[in-house]
PDB file of N, CA and C in Angstrom:
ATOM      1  N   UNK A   1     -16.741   0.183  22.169  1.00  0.00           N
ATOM      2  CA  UNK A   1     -17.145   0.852  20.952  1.00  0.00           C
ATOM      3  C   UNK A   1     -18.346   0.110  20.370  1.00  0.00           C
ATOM      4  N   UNK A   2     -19.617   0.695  20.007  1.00  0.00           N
ATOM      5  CA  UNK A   2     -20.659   0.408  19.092  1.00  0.00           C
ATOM      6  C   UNK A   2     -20.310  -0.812  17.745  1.00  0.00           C
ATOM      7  N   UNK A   3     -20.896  -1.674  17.665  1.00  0.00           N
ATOM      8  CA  UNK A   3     -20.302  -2.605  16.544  1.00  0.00           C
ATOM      9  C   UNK A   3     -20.197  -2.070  15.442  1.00  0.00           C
ATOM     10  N   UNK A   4     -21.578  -0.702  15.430  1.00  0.00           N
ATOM     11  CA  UNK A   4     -21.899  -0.502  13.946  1.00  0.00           C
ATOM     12  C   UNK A   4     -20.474   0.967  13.370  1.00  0.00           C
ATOM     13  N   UNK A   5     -20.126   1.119  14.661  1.00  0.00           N
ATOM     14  CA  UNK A   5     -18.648   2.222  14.483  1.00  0.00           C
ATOM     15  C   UNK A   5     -17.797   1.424  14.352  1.00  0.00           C
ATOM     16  N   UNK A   6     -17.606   0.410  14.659  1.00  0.00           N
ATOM     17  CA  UNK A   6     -16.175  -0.910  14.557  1.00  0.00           C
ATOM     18  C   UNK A   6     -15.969  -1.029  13.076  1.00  0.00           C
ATOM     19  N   UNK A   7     -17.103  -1.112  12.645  1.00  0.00           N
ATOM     20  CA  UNK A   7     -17.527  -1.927  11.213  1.00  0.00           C
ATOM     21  C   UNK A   7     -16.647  -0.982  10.129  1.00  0.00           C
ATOM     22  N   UNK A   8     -17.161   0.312  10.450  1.00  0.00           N
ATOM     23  CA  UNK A   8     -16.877   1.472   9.889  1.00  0.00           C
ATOM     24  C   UNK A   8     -15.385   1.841   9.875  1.00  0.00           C
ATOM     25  N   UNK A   9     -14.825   2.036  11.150  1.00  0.00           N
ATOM     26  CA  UNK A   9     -13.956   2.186  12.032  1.00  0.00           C
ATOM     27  C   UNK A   9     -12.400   1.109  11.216  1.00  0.00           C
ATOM     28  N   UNK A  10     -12.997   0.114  11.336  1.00  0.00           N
ATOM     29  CA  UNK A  10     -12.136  -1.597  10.532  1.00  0.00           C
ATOM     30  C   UNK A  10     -12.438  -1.087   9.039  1.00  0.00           C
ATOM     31  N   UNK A  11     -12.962  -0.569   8.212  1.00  0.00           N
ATOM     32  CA  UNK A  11     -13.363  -0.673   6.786  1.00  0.00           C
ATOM     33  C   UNK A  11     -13.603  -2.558   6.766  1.00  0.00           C
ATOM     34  N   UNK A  12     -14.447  -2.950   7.334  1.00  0.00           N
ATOM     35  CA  UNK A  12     -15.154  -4.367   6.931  1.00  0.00           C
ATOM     36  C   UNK A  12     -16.446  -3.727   6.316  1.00  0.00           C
ATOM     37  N   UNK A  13     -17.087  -2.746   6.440  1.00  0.00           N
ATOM     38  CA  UNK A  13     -18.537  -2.163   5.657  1.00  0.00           C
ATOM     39  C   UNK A  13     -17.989  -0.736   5.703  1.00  0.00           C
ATOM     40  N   UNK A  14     -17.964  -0.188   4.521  1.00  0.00           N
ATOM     41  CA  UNK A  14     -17.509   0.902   4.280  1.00  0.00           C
ATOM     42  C   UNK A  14     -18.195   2.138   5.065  1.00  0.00           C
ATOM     43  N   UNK A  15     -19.287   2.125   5.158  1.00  0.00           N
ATOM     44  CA  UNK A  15     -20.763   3.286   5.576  1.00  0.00           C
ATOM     45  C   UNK A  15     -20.706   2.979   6.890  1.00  0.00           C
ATOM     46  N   UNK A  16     -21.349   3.397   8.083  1.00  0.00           N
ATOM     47  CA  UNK A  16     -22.195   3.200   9.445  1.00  0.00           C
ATOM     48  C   UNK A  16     -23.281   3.319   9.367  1.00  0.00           C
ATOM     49  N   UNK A  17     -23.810   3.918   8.277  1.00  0.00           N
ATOM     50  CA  UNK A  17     -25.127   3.659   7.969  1.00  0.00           C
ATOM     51  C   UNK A  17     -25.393   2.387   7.361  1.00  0.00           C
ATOM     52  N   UNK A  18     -24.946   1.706   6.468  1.00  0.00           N
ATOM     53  CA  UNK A  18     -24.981   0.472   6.275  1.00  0.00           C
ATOM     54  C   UNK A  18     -24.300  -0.304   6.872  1.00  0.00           C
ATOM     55  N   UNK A  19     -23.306  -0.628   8.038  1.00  0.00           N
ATOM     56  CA  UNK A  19     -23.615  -1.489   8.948  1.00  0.00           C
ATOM     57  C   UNK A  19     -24.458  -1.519  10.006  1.00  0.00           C
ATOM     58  N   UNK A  20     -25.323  -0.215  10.077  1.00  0.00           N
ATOM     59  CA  UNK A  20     -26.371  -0.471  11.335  1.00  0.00           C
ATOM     60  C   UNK A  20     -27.253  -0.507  10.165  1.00  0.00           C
ATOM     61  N   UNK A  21     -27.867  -0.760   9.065  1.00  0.00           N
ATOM     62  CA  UNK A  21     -28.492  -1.978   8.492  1.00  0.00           C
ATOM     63  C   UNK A  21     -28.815  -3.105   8.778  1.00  0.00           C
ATOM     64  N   UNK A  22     -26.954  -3.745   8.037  1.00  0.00           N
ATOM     65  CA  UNK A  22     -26.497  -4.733   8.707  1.00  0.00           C
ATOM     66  C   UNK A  22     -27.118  -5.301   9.846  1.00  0.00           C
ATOM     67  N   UNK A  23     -26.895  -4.816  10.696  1.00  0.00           N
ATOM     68  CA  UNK A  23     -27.144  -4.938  12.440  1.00  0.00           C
ATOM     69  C   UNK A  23     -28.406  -5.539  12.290  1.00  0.00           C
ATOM     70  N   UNK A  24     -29.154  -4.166  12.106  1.00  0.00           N
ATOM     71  CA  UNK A  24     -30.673  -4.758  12.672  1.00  0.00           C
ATOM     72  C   UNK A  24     -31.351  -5.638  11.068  1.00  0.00           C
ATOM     73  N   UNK A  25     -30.418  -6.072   9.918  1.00  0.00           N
ATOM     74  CA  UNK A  25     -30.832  -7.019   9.523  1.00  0.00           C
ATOM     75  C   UNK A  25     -30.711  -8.793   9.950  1.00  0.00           C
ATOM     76  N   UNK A  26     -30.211  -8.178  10.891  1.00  0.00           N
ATOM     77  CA  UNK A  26     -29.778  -9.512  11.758  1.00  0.00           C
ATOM     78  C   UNK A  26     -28.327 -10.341  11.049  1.00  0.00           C
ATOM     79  N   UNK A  27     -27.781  -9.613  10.488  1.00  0.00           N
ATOM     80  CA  UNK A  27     -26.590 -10.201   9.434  1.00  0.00           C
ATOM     81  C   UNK A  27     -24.931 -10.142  10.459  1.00  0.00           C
ATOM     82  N   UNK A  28     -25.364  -9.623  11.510  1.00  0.00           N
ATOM     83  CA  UNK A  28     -23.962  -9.497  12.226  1.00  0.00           C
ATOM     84  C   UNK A  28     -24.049 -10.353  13.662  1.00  0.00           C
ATOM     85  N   UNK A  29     -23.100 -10.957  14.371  1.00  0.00           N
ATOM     86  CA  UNK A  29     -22.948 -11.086  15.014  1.00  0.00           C
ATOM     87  C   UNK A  29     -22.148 -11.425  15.927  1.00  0.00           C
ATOM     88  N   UNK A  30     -21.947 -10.961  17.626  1.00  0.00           N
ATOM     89  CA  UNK A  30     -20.790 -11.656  18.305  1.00  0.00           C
ATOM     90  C   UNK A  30     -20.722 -12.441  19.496  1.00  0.00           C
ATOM     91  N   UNK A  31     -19.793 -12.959  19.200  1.00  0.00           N
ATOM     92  CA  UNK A  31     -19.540 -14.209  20.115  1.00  0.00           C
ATOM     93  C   UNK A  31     -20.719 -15.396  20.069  1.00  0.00           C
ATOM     94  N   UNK A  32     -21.490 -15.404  18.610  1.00  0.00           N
ATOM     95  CA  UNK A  32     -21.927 -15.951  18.567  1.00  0.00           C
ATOM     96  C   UNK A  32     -23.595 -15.637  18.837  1.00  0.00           C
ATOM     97  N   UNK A  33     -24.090 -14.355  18.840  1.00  0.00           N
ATOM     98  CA  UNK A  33     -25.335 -13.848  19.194  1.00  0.00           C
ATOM     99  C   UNK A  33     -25.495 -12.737  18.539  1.00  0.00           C
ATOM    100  N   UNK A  34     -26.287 -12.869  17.928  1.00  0.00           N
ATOM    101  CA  UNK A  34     -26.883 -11.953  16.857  1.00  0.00           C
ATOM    102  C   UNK A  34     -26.992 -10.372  17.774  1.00  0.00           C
ATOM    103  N   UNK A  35     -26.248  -9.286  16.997  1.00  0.00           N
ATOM    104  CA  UNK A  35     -26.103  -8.338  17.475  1.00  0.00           C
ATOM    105  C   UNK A  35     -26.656  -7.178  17.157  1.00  0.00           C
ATOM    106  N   UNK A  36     -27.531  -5.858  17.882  1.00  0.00           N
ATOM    107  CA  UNK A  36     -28.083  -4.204  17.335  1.00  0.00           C
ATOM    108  C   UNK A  36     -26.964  -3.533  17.306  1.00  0.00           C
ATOM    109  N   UNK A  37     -27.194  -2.523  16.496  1.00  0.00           N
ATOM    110  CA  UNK A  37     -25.904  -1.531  15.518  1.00  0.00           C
ATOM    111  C   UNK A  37     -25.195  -0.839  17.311  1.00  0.00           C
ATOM    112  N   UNK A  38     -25.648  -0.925  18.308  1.00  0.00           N
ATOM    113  CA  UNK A  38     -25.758  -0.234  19.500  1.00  0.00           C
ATOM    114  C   UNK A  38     -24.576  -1.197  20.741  1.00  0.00           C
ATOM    115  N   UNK A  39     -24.691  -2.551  20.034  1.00  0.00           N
ATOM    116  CA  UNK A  39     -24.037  -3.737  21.075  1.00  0.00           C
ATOM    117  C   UNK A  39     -22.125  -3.208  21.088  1.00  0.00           C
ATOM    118  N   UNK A  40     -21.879  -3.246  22.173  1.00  0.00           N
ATOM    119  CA  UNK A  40     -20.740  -3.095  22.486  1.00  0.00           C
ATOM    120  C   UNK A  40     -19.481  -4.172  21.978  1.00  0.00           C
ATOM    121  N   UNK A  41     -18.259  -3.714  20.976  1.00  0.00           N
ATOM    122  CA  UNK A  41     -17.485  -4.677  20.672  1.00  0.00           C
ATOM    123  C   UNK A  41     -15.954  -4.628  21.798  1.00  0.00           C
ATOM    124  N   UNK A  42     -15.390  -5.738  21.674  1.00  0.00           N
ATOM    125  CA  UNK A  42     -13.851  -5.139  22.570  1.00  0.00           C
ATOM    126  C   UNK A  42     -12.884  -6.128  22.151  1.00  0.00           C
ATOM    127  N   UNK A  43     -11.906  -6.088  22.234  1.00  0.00           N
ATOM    128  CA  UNK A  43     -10.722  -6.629  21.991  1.00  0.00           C
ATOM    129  C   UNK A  43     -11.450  -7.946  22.465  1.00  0.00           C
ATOM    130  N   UNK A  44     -11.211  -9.258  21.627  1.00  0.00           N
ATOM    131  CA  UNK A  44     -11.175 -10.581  22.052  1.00  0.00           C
ATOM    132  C   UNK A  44     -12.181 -11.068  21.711  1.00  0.00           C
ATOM    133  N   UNK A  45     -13.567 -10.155  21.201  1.00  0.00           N
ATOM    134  CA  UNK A  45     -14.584 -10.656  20.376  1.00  0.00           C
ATOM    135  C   UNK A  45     -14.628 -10.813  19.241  1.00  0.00           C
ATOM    136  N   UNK A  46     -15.497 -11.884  18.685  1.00  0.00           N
ATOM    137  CA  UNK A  46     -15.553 -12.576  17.448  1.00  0.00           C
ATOM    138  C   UNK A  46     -16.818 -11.985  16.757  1.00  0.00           C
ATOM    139  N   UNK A  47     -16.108 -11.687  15.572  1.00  0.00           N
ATOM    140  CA  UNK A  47     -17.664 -10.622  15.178  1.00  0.00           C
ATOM    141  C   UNK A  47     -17.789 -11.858  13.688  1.00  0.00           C
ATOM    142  N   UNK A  48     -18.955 -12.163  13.153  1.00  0.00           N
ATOM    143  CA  UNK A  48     -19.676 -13.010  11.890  1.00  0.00           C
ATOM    144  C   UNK A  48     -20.475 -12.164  11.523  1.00  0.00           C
ATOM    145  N   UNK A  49     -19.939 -11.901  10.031  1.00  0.00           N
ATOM    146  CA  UNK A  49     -20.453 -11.192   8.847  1.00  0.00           C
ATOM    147  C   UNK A  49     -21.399 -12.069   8.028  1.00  0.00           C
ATOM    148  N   UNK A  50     -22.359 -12.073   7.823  1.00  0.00           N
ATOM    149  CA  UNK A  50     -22.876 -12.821   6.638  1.00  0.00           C
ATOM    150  C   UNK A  50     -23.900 -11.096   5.737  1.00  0.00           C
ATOM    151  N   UNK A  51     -23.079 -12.024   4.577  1.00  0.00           N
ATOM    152  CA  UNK A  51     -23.574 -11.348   2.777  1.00  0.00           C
ATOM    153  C   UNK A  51     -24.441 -12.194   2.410  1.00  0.00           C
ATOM    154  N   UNK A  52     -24.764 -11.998   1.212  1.00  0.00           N
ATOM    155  CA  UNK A  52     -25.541 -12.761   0.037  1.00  0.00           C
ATOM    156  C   UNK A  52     -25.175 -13.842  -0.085  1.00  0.00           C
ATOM    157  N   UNK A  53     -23.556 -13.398  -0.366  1.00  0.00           N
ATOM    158  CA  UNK A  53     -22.663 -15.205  -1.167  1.00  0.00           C
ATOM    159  C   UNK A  53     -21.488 -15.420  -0.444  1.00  0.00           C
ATOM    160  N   UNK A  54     -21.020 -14.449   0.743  1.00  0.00           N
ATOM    161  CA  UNK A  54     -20.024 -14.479   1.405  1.00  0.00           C
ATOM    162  C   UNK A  54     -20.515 -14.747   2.861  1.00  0.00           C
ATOM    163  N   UNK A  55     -19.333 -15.357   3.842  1.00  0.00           N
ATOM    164  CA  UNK A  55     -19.587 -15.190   5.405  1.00  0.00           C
ATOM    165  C   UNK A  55     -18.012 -14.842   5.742  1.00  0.00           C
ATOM    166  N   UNK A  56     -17.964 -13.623   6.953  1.00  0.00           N
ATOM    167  CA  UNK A  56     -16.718 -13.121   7.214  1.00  0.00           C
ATOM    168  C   UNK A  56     -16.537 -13.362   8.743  1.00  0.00           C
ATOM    169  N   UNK A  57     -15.466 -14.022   9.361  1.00  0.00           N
ATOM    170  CA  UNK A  57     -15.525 -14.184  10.549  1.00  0.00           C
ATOM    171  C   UNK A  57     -14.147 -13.522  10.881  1.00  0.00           C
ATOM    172  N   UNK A  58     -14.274 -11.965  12.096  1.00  0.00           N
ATOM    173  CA  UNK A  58     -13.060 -12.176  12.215  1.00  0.00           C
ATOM    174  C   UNK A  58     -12.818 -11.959  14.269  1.00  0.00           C
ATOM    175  N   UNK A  59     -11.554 -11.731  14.667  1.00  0.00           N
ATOM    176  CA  UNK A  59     -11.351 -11.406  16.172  1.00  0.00           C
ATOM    177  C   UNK A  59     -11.108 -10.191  16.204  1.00  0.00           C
ATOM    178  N   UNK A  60     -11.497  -9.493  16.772  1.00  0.00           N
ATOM    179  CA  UNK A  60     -11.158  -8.205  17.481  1.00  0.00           C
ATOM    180  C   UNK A  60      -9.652  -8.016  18.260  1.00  0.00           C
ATOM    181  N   UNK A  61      -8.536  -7.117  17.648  1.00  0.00           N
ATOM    182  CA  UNK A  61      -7.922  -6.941  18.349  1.00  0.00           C
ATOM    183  C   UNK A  61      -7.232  -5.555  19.130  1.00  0.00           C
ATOM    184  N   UNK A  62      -8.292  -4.279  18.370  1.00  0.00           N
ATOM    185  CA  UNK A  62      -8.141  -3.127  19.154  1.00  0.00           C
ATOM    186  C   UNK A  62      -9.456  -2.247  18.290  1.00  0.00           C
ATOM    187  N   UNK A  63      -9.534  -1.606  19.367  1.00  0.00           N
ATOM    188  CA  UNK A  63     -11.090  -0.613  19.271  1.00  0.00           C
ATOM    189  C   UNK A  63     -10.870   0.786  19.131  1.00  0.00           C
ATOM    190  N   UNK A  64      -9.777   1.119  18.637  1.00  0.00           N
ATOM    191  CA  UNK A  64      -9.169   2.724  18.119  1.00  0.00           C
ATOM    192  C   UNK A  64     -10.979   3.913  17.908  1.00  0.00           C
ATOM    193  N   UNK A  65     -11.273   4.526  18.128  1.00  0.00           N
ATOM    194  CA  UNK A  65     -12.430   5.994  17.532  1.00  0.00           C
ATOM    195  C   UNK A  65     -11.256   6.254  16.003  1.00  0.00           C
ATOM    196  N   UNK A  66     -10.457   5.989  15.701  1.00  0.00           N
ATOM    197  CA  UNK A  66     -10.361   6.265  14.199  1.00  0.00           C
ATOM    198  C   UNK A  66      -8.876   5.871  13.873  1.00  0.00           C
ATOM    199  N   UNK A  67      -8.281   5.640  12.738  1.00  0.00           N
ATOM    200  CA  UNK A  67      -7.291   5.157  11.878  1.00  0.00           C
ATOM    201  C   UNK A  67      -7.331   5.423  10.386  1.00  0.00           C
ATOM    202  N   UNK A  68      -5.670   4.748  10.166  1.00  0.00           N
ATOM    203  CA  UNK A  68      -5.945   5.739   8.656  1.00  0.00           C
ATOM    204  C   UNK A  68      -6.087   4.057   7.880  1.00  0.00           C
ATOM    205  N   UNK A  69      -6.601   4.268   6.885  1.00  0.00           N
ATOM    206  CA  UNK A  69      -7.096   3.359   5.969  1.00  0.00           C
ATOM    207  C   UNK A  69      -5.922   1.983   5.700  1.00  0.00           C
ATOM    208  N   UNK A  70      -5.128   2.738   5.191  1.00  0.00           N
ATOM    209  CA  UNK A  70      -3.989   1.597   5.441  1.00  0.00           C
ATOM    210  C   UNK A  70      -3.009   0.828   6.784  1.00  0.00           C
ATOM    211  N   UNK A  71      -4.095   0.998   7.606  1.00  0.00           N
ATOM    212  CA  UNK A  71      -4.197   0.504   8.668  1.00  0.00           C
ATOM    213  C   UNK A  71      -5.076  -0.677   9.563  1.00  0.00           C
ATOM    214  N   UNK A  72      -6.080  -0.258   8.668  1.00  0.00           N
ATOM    215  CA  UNK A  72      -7.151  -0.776   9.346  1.00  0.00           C
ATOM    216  C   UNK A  72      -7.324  -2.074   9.518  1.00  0.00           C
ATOM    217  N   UNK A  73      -7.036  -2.685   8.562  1.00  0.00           N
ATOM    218  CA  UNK A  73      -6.494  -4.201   8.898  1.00  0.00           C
ATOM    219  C   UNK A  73      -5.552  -4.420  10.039  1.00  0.00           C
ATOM    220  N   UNK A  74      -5.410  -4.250  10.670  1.00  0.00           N
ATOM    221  CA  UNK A  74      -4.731  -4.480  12.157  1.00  0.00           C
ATOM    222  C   UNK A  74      -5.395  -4.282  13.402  1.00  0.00           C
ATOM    223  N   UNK A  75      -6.975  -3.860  13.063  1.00  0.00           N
ATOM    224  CA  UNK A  75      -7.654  -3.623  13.950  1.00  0.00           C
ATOM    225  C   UNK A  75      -8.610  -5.039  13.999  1.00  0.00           C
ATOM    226  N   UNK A  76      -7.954  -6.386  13.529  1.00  0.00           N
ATOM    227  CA  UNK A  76      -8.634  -7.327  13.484  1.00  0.00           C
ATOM    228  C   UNK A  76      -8.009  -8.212  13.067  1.00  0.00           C
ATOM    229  N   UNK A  77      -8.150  -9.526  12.998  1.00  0.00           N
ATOM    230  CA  UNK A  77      -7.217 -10.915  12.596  1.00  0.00           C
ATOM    231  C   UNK A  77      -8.436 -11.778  11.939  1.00  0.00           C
ATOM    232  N   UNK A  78      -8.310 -11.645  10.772  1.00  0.00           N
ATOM    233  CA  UNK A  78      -9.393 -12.713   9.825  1.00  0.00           C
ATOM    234  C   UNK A  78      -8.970 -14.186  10.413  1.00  0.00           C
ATOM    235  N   UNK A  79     -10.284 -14.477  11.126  1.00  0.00           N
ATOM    236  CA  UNK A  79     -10.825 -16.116  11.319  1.00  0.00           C
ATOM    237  C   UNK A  79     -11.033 -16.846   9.731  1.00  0.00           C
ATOM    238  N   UNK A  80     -12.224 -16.404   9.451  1.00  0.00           N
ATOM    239  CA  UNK A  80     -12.550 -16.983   8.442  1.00  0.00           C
ATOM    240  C   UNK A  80     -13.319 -16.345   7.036  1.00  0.00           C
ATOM    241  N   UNK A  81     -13.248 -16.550   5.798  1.00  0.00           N
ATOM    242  CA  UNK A  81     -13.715 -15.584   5.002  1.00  0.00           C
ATOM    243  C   UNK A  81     -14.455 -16.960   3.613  1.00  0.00           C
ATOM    244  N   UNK A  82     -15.337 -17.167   3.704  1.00  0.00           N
ATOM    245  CA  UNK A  82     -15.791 -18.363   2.795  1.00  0.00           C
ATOM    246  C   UNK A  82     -16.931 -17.482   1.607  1.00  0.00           C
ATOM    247  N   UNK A  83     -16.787 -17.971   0.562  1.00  0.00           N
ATOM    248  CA  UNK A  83     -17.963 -18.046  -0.444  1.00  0.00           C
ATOM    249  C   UNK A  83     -18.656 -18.736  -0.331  1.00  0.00           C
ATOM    250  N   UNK A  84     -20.098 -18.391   0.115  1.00  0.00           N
ATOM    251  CA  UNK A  84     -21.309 -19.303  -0.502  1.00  0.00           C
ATOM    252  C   UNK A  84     -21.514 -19.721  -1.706  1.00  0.00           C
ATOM    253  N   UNK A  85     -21.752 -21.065  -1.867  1.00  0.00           N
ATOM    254  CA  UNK A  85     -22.466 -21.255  -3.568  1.00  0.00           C
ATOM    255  C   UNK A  85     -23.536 -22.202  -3.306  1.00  0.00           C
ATOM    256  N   UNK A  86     -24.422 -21.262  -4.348  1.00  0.00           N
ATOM    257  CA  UNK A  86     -26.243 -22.229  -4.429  1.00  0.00           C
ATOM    258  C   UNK A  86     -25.742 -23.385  -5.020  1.00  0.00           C
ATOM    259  N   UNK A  87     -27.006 -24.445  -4.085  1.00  0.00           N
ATOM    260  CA  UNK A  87     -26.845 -25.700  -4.981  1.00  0.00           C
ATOM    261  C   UNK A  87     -27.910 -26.303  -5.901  1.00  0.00           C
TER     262      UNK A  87
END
């Protein structure tokens, strides 16, 4: 599945239009390599979110084409979720 449908797909970015933003703002990435709205995700990859003031790291653990909202959290296992603060 497309990262920028995962995104969507997980409710981690509400839009697919704004995670293929995202994407080609260079703000996503997996396994550690900066990823296009187009890059393929799958069970066992590590996708890194970076925001403004937040960074979201989580694992992939199923690639469903759709789910219902109160679900969607199971389509992933939060690594890590930190606030940035300016110094």
């Amino acid at each position: 599945m497309r990262i920028d449908k995962y995104l969507k797909v997980s409710r981690l970015i509400k839009r697919r239009t704004v995670a293929k933003d995202v994407c080609v703002g260079e703000k996503i990435s997996i396994n550690g390599k900066v990823s296009k709205p187009s890059a393929d995700v799958k069970p066992g990859d590590r996708i890194t979110l970076e925001f403004a003031n937040r960074l979201i790291e989580v694992q992939v653990l199923s690639t469903p084409n759709s789910i219902k909202a109160n679900e969607a959290q199971t389509l992933y296992e939060l690594i890590r979720d930190e606030r940035k603060t300016e110094s």
